[in-house]
PDB file of N, CA and C in Angstrom:
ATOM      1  N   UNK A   1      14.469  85.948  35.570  1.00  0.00           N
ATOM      2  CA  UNK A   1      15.554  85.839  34.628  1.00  0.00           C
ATOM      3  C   UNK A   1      16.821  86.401  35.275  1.00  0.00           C
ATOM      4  N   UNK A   2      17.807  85.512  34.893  1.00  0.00           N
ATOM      5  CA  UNK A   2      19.233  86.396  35.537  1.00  0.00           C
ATOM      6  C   UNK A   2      20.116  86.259  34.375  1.00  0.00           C
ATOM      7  N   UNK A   3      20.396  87.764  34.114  1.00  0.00           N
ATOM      8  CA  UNK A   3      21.108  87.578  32.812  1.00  0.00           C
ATOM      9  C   UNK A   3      22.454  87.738  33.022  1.00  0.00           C
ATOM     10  N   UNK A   4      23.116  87.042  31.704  1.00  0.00           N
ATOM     11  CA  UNK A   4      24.609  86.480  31.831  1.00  0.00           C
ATOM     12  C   UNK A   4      25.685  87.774  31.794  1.00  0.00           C
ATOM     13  N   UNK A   5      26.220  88.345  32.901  1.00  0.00           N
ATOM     14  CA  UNK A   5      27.044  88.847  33.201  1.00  0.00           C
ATOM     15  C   UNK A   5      27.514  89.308  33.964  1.00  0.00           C
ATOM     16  N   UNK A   6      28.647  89.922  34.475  1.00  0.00           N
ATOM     17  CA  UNK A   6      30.224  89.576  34.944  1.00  0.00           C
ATOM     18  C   UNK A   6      29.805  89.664  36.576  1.00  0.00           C
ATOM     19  N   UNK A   7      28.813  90.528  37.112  1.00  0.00           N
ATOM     20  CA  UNK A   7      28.808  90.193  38.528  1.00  0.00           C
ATOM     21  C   UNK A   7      28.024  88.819  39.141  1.00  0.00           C
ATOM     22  N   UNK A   8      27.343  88.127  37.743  1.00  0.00           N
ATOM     23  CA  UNK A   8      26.877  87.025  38.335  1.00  0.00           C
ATOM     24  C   UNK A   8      27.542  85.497  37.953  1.00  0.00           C
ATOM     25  N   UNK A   9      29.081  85.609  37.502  1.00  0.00           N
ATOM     26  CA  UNK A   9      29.783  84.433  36.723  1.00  0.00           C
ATOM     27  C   UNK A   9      30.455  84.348  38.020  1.00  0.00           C
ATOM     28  N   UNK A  10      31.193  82.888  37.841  1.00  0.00           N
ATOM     29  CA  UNK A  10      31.638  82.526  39.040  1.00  0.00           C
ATOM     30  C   UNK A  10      33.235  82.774  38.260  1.00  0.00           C
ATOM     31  N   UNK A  11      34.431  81.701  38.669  1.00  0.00           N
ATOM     32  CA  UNK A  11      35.876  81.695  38.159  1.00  0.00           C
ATOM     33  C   UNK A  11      36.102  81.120  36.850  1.00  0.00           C
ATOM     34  N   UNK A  12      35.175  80.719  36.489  1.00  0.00           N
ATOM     35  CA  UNK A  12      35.154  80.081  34.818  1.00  0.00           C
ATOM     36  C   UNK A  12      34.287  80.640  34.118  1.00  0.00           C
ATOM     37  N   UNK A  13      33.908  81.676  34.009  1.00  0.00           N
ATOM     38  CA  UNK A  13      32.950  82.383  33.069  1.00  0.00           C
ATOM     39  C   UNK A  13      31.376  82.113  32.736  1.00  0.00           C
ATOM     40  N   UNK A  14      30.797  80.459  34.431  1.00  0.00           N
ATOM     41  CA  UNK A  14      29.577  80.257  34.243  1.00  0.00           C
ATOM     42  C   UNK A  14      28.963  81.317  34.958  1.00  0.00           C
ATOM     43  N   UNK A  15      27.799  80.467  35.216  1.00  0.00           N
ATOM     44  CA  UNK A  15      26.340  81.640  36.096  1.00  0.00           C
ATOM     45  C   UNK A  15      26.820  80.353  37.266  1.00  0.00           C
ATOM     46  N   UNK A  16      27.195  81.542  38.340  1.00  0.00           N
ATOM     47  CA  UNK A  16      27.627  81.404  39.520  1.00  0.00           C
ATOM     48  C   UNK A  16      26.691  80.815  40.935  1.00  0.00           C
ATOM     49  N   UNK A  17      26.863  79.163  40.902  1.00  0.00           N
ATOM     50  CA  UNK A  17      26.048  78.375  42.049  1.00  0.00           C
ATOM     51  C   UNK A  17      24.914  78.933  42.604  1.00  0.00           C
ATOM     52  N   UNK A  18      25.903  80.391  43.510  1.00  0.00           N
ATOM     53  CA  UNK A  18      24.977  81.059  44.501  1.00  0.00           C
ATOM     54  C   UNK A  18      23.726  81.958  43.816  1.00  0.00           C
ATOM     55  N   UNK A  19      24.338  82.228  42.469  1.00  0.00           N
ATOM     56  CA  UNK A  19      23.569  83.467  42.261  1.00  0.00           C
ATOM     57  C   UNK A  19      22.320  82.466  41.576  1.00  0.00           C
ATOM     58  N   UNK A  20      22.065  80.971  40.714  1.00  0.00           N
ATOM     59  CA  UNK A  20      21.359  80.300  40.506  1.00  0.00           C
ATOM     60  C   UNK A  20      20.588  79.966  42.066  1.00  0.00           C
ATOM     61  N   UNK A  21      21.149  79.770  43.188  1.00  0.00           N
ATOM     62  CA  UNK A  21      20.376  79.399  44.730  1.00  0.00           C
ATOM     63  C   UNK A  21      19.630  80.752  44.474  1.00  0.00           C
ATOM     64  N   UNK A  22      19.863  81.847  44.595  1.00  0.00           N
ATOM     65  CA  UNK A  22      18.997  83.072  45.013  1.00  0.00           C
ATOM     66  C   UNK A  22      18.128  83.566  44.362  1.00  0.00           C
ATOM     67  N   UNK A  23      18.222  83.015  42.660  1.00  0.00           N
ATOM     68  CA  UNK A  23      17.226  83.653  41.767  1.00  0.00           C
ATOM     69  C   UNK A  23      16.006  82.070  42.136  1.00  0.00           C
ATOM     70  N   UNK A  24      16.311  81.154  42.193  1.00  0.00           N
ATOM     71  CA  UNK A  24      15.513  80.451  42.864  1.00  0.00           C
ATOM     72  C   UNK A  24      14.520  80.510  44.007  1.00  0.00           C
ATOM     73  N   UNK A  25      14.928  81.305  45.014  1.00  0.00           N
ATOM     74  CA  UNK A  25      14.582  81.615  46.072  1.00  0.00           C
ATOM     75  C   UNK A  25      13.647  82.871  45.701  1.00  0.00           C
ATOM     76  N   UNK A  26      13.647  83.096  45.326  1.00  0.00           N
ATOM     77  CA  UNK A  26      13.475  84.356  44.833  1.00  0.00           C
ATOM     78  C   UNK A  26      12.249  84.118  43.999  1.00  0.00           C
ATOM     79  N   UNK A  27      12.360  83.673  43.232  1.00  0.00           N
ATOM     80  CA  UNK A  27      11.248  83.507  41.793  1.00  0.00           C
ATOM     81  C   UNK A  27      10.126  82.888  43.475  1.00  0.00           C
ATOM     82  N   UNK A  28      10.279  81.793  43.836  1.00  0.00           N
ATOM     83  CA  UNK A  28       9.108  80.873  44.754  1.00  0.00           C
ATOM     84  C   UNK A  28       8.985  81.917  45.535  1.00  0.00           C
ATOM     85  N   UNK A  29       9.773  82.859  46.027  1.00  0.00           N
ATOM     86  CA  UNK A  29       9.191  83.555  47.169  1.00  0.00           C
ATOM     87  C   UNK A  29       8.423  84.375  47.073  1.00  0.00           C
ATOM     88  N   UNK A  30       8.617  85.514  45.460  1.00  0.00           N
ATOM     89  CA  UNK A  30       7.802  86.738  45.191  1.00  0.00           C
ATOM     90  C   UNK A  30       6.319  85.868  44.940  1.00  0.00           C
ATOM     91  N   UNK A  31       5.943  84.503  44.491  1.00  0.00           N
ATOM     92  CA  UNK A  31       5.135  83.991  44.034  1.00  0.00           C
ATOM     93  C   UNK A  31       4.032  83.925  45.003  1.00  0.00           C
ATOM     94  N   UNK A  32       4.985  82.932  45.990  1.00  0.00           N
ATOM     95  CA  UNK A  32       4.111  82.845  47.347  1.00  0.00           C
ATOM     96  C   UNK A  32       3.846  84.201  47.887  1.00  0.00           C
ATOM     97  N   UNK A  33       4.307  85.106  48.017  1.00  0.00           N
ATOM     98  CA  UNK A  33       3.903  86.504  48.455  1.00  0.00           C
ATOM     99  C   UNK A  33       2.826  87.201  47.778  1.00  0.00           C
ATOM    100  N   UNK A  34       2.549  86.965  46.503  1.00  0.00           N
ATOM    101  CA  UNK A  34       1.830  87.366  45.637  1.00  0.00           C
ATOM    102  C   UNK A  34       0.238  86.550  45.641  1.00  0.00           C
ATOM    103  N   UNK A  35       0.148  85.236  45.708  1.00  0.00           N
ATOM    104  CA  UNK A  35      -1.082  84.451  46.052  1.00  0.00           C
ATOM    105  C   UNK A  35      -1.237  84.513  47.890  1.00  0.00           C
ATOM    106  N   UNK A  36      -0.693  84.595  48.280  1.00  0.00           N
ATOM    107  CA  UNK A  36      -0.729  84.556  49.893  1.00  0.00           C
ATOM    108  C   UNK A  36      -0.671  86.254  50.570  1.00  0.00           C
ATOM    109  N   UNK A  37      -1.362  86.386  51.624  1.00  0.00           N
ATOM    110  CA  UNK A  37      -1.648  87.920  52.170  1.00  0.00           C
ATOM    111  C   UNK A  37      -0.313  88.075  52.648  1.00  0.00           C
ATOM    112  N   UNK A  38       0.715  88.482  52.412  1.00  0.00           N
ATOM    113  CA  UNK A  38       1.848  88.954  53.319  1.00  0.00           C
ATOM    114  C   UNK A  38       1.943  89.767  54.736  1.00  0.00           C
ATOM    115  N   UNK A  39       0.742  90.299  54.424  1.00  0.00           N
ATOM    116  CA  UNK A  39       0.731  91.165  55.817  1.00  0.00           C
ATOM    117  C   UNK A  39      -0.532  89.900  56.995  1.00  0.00           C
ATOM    118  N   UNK A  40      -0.529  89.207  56.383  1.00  0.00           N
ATOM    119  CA  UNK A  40      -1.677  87.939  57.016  1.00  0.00           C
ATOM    120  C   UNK A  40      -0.622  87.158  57.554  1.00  0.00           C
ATOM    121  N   UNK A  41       0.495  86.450  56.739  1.00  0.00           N
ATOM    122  CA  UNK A  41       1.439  85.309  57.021  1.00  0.00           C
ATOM    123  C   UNK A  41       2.922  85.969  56.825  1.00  0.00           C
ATOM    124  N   UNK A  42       3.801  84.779  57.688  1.00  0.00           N
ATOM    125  CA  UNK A  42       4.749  85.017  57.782  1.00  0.00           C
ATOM    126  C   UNK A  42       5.780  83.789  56.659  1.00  0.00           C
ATOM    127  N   UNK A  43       6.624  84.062  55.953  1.00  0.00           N
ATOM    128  CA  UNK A  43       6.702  83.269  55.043  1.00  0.00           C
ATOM    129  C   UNK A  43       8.179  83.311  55.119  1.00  0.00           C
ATOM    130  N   UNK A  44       8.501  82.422  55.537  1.00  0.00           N
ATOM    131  CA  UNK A  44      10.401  82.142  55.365  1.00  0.00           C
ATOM    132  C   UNK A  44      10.917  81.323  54.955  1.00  0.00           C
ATOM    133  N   UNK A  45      12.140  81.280  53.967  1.00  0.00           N
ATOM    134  CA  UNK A  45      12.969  80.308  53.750  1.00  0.00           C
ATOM    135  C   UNK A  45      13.626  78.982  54.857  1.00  0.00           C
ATOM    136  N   UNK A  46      13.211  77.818  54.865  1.00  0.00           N
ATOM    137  CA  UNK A  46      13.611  77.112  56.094  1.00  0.00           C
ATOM    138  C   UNK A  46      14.874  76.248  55.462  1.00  0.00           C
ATOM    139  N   UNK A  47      14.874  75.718  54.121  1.00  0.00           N
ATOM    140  CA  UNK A  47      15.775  74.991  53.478  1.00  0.00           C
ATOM    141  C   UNK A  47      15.417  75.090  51.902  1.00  0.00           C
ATOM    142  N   UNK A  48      16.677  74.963  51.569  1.00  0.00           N
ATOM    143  CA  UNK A  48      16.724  75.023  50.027  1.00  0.00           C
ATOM    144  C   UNK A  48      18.078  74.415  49.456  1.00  0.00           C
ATOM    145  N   UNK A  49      17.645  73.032  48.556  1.00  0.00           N
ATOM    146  CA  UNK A  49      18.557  72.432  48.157  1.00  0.00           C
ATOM    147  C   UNK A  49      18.306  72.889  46.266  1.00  0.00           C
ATOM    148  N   UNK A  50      20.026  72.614  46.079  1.00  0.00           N
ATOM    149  CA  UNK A  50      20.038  72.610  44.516  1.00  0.00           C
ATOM    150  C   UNK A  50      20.791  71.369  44.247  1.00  0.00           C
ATOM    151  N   UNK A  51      20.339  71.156  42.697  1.00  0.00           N
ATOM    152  CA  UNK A  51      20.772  69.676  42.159  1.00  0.00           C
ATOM    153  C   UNK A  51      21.536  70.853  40.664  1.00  0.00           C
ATOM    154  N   UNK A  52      22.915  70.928  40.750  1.00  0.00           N
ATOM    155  CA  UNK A  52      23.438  71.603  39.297  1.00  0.00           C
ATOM    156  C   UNK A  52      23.543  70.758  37.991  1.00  0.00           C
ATOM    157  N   UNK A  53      23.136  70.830  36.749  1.00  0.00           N
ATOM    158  CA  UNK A  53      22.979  69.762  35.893  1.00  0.00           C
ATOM    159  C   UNK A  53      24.410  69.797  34.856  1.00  0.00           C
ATOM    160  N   UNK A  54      24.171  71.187  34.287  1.00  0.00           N
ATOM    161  CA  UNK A  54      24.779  71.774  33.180  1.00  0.00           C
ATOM    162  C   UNK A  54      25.191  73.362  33.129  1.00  0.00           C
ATOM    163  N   UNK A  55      26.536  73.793  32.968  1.00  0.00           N
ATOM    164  CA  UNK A  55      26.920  74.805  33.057  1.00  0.00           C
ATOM    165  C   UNK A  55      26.876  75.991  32.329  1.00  0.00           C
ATOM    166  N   UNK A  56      25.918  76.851  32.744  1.00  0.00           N
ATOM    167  CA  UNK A  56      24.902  78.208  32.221  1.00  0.00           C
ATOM    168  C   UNK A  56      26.368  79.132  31.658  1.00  0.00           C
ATOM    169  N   UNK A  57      26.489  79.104  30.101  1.00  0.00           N
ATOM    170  CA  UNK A  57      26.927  80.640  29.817  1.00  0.00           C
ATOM    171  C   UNK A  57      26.306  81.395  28.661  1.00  0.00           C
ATOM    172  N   UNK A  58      25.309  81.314  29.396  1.00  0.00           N
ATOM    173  CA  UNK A  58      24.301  82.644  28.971  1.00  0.00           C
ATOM    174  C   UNK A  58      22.912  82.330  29.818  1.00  0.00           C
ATOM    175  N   UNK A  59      22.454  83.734  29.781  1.00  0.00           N
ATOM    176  CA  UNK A  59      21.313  84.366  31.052  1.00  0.00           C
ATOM    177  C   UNK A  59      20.291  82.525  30.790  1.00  0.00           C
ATOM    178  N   UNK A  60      19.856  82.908  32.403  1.00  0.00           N
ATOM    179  CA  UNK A  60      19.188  81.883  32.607  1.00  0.00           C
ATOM    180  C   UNK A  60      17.761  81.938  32.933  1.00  0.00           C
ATOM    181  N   UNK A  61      16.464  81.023  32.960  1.00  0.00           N
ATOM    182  CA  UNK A  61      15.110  81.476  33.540  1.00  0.00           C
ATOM    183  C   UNK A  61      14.638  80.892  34.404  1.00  0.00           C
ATOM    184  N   UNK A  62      14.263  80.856  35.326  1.00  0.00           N
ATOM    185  CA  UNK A  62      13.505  80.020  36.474  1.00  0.00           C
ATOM    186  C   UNK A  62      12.180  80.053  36.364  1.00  0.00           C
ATOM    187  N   UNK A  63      11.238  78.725  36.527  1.00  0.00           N
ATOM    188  CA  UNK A  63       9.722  78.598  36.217  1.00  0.00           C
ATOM    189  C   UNK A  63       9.480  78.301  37.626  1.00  0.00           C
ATOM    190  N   UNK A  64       8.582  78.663  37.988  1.00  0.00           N
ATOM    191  CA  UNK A  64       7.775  78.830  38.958  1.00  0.00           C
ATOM    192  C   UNK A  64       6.404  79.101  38.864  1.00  0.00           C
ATOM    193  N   UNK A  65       5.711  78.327  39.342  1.00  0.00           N
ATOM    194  CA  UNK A  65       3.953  79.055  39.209  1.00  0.00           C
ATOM    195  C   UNK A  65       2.924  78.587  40.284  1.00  0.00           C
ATOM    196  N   UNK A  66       2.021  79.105  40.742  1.00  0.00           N
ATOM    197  CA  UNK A  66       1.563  78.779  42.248  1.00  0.00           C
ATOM    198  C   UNK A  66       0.244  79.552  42.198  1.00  0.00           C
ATOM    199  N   UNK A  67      -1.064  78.635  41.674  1.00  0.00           N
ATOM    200  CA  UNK A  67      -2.444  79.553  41.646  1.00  0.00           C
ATOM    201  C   UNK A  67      -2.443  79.660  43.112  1.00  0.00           C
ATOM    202  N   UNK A  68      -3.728  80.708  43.039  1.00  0.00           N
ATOM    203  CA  UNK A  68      -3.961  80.623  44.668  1.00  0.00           C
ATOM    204  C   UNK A  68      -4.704  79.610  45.238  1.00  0.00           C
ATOM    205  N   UNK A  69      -5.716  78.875  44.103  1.00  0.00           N
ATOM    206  CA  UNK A  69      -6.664  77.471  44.656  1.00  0.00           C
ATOM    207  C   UNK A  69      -5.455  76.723  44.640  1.00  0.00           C
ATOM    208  N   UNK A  70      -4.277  76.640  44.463  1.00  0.00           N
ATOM    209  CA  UNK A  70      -2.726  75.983  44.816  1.00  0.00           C
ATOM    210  C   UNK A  70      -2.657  75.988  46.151  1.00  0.00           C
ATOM    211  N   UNK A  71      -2.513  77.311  46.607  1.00  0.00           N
ATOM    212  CA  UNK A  71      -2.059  77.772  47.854  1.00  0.00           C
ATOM    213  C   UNK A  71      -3.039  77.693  49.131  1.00  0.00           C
ATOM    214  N   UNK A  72      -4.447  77.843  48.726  1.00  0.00           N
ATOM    215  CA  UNK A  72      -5.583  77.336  49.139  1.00  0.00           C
ATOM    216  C   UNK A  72      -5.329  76.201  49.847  1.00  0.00           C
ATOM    217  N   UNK A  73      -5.186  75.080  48.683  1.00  0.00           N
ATOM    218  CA  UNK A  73      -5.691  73.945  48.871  1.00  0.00           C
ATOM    219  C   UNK A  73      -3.814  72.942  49.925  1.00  0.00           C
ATOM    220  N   UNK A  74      -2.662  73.463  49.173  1.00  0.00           N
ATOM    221  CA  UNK A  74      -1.534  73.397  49.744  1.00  0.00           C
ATOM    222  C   UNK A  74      -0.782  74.094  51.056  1.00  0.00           C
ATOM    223  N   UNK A  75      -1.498  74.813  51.597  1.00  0.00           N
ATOM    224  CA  UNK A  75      -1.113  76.404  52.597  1.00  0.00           C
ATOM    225  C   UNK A  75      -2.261  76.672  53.455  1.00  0.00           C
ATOM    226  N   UNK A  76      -2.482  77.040  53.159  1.00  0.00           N
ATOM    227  CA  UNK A  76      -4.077  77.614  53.887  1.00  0.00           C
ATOM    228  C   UNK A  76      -4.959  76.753  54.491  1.00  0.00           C
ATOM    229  N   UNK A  77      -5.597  75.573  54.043  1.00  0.00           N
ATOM    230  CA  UNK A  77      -6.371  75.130  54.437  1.00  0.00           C
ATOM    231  C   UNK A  77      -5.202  73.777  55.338  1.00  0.00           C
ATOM    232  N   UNK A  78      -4.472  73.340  55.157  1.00  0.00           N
ATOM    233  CA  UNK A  78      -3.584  72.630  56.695  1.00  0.00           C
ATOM    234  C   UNK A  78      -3.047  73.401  57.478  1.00  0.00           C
ATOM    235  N   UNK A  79      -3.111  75.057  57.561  1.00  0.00           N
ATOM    236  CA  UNK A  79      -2.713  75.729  58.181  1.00  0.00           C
ATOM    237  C   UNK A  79      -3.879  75.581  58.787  1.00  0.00           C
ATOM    238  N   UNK A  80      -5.367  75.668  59.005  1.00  0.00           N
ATOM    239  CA  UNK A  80      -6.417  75.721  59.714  1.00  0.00           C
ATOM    240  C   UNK A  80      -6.258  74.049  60.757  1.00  0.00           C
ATOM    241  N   UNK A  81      -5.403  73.310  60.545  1.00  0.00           N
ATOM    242  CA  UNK A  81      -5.131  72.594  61.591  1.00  0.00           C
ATOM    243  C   UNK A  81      -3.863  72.348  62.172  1.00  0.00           C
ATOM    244  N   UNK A  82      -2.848  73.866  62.518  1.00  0.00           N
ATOM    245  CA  UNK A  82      -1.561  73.739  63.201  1.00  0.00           C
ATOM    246  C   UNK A  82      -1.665  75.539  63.180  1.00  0.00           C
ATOM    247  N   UNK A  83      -0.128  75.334  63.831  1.00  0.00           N
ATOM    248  CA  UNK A  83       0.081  76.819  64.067  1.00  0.00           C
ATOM    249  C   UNK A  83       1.132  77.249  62.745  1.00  0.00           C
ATOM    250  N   UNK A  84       1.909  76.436  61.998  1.00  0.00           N
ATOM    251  CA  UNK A  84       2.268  76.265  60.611  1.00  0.00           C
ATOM    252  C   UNK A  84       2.148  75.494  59.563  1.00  0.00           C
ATOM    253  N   UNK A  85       2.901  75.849  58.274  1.00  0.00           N
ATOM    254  CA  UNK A  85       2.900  74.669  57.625  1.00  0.00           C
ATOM    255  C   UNK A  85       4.329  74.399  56.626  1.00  0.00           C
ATOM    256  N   UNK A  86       4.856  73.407  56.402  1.00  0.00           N
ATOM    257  CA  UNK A  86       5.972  73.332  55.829  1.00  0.00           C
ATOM    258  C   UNK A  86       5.310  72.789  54.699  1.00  0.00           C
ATOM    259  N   UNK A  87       6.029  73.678  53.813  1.00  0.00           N
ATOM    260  CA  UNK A  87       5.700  72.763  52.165  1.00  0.00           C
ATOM    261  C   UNK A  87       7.274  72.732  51.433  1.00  0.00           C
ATOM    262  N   UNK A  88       7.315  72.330  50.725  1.00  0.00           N
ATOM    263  CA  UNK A  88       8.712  72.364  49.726  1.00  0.00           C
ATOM    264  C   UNK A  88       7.518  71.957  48.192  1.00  0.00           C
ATOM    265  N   UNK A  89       8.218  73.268  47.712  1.00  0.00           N
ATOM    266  CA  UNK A  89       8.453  73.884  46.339  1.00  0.00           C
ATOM    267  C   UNK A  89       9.375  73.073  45.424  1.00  0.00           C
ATOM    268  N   UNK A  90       9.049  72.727  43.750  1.00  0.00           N
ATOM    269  CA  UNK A  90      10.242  72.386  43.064  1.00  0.00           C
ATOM    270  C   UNK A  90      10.296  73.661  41.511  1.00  0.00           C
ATOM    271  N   UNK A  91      11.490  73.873  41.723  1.00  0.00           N
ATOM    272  CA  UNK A  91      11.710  74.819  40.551  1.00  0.00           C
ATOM    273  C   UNK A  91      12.877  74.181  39.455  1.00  0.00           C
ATOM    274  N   UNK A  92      12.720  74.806  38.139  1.00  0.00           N
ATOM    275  CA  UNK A  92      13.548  74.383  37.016  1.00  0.00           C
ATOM    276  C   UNK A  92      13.947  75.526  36.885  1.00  0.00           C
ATOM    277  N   UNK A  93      15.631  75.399  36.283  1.00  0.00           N
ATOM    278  CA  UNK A  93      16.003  76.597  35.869  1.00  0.00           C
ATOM    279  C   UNK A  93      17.039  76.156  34.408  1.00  0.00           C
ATOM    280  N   UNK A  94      16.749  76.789  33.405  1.00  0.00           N
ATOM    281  CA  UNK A  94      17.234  76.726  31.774  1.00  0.00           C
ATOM    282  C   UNK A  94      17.736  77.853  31.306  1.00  0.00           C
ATOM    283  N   UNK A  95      18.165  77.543  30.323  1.00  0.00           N
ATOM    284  CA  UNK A  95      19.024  78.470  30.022  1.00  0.00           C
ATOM    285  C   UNK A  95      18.662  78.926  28.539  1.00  0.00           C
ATOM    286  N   UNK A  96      19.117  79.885  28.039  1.00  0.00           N
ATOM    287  CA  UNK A  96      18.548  80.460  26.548  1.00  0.00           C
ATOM    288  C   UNK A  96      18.561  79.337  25.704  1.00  0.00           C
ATOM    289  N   UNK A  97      19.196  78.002  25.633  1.00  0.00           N
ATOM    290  CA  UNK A  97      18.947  77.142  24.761  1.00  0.00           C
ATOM    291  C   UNK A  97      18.105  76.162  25.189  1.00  0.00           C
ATOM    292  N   UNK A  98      17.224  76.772  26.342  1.00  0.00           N
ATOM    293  CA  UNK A  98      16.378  75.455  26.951  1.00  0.00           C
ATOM    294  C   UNK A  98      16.977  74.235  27.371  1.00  0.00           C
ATOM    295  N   UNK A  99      17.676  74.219  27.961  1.00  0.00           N
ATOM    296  CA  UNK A  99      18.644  73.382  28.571  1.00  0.00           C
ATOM    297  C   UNK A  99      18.382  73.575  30.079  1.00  0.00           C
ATOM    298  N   UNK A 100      18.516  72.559  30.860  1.00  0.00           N
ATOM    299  CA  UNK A 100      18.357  72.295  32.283  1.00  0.00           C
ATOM    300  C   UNK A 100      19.600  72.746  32.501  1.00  0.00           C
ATOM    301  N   UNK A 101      19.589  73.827  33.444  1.00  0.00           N
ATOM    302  CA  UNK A 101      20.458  73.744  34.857  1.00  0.00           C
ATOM    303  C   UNK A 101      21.123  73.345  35.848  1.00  0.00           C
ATOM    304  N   UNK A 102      19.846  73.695  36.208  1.00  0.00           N
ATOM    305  CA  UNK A 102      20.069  73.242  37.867  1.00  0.00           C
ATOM    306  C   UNK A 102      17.876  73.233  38.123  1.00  0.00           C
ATOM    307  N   UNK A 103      18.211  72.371  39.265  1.00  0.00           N
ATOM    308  CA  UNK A 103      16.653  72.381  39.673  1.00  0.00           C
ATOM    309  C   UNK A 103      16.580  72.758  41.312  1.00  0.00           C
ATOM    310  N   UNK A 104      15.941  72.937  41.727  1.00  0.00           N
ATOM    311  CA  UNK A 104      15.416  73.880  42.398  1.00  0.00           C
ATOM    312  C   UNK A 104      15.011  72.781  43.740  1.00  0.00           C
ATOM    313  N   UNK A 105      15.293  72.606  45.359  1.00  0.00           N
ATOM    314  CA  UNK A 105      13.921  72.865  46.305  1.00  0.00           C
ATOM    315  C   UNK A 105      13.557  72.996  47.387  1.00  0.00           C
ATOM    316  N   UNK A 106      12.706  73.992  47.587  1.00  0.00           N
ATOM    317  CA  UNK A 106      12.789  75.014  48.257  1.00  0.00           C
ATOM    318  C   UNK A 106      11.884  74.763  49.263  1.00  0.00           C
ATOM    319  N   UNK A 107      11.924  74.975  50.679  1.00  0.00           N
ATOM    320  CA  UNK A 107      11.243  74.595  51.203  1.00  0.00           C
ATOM    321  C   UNK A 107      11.068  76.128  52.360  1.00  0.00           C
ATOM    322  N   UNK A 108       9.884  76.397  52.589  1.00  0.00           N
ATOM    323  CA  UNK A 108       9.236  77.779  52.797  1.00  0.00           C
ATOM    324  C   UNK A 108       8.091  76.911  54.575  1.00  0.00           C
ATOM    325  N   UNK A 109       8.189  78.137  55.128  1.00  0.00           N
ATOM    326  CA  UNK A 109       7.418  77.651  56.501  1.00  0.00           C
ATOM    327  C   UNK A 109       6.477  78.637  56.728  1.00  0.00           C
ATOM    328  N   UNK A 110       5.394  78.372  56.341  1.00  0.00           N
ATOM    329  CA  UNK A 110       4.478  79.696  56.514  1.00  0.00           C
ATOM    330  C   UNK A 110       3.463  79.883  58.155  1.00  0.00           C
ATOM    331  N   UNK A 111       3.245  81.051  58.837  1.00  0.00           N
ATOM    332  CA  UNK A 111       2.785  80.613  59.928  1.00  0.00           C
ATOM    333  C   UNK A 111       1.883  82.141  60.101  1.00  0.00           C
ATOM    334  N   UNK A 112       0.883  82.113  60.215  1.00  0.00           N
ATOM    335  CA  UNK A 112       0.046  83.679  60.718  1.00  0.00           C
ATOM    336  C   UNK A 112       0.655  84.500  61.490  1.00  0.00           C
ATOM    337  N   UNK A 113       0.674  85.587  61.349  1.00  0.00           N
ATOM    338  CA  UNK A 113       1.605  86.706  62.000  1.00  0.00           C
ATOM    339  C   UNK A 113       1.240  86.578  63.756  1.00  0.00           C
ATOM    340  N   UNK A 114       0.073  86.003  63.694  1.00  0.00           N
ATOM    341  CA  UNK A 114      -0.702  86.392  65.037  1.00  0.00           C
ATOM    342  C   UNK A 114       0.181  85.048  65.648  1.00  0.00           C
ATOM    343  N   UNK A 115       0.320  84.028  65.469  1.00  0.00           N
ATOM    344  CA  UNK A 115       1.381  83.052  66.095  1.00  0.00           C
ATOM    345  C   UNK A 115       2.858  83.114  65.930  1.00  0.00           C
ATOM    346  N   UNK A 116       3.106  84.138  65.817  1.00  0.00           N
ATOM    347  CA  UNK A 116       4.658  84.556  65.580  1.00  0.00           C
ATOM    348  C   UNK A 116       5.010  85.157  66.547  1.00  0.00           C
ATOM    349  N   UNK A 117       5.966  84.172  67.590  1.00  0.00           N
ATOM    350  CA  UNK A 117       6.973  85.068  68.433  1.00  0.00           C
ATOM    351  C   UNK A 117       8.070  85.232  68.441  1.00  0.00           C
ATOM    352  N   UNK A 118       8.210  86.287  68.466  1.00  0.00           N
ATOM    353  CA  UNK A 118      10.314  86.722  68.544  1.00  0.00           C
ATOM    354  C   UNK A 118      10.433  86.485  69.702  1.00  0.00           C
ATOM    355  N   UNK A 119      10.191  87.009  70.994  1.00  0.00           N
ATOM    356  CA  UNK A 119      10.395  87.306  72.077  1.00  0.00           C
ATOM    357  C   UNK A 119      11.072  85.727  73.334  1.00  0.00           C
ATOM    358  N   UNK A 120      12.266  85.753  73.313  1.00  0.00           N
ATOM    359  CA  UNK A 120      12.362  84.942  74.025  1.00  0.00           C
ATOM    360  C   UNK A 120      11.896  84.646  75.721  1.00  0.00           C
TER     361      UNK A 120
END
């Protein structure tokens, strides 16, 4: 939930583009972190598009939901044939009158810590 006020309105008194991109990002990411081992995988934002519908003035909610036989069957098990996997996520976001937003999608690159190099 991001509720409606003054550090998150943009120049017209809505709920401000960016701050709808991040509570987006956000809702899919704590999710995936939560069904998926974090200290197992590495999980990053690779792209994330928004589609804006209707202009939020008042607090807004983002739905998101991701069992783990989700993540299993979407994550995990095509990860057992690569060294990652790209999925893209779709999220809705409404507003206290149940009204569409903006929608959400997000696209996340997950890869085992043990195939993760920084090191150039």
């Amino acid at each position: 939930m991001l509720p409606y006020r003054k550090a998150n309105l943009n120049h017209i008194k809505g709920m401000h583009a960016c701050a709808l991109a991040t509570l987006c990002e956000y809702t899919c990411g704590l999710q995936l972190m939560n069904v998926l081992d974090a200290s197992a995988y590495r999980i990053i934002l690779q792209k994330l598009e928004m589609e804006y519908v209707y202009q939020a003035k008042s607090a807004v909610i983002a739905s998101f939901g991701l069992s783990k036989s989700q993540a299993e069957e979407q994550i995990l098990k095509p990860l057992l044939l690569g060294d990652s996997v790209v999925h893209t996520f779709n999220l809705t976001v409404t507003d206290t009158g149940d009204r569409v937003i903006c929608t959400a999608r997000v696209t996340w690159q997950v890869k085992p810590w043990a195939k993760v190099r920084t090191k150039v």
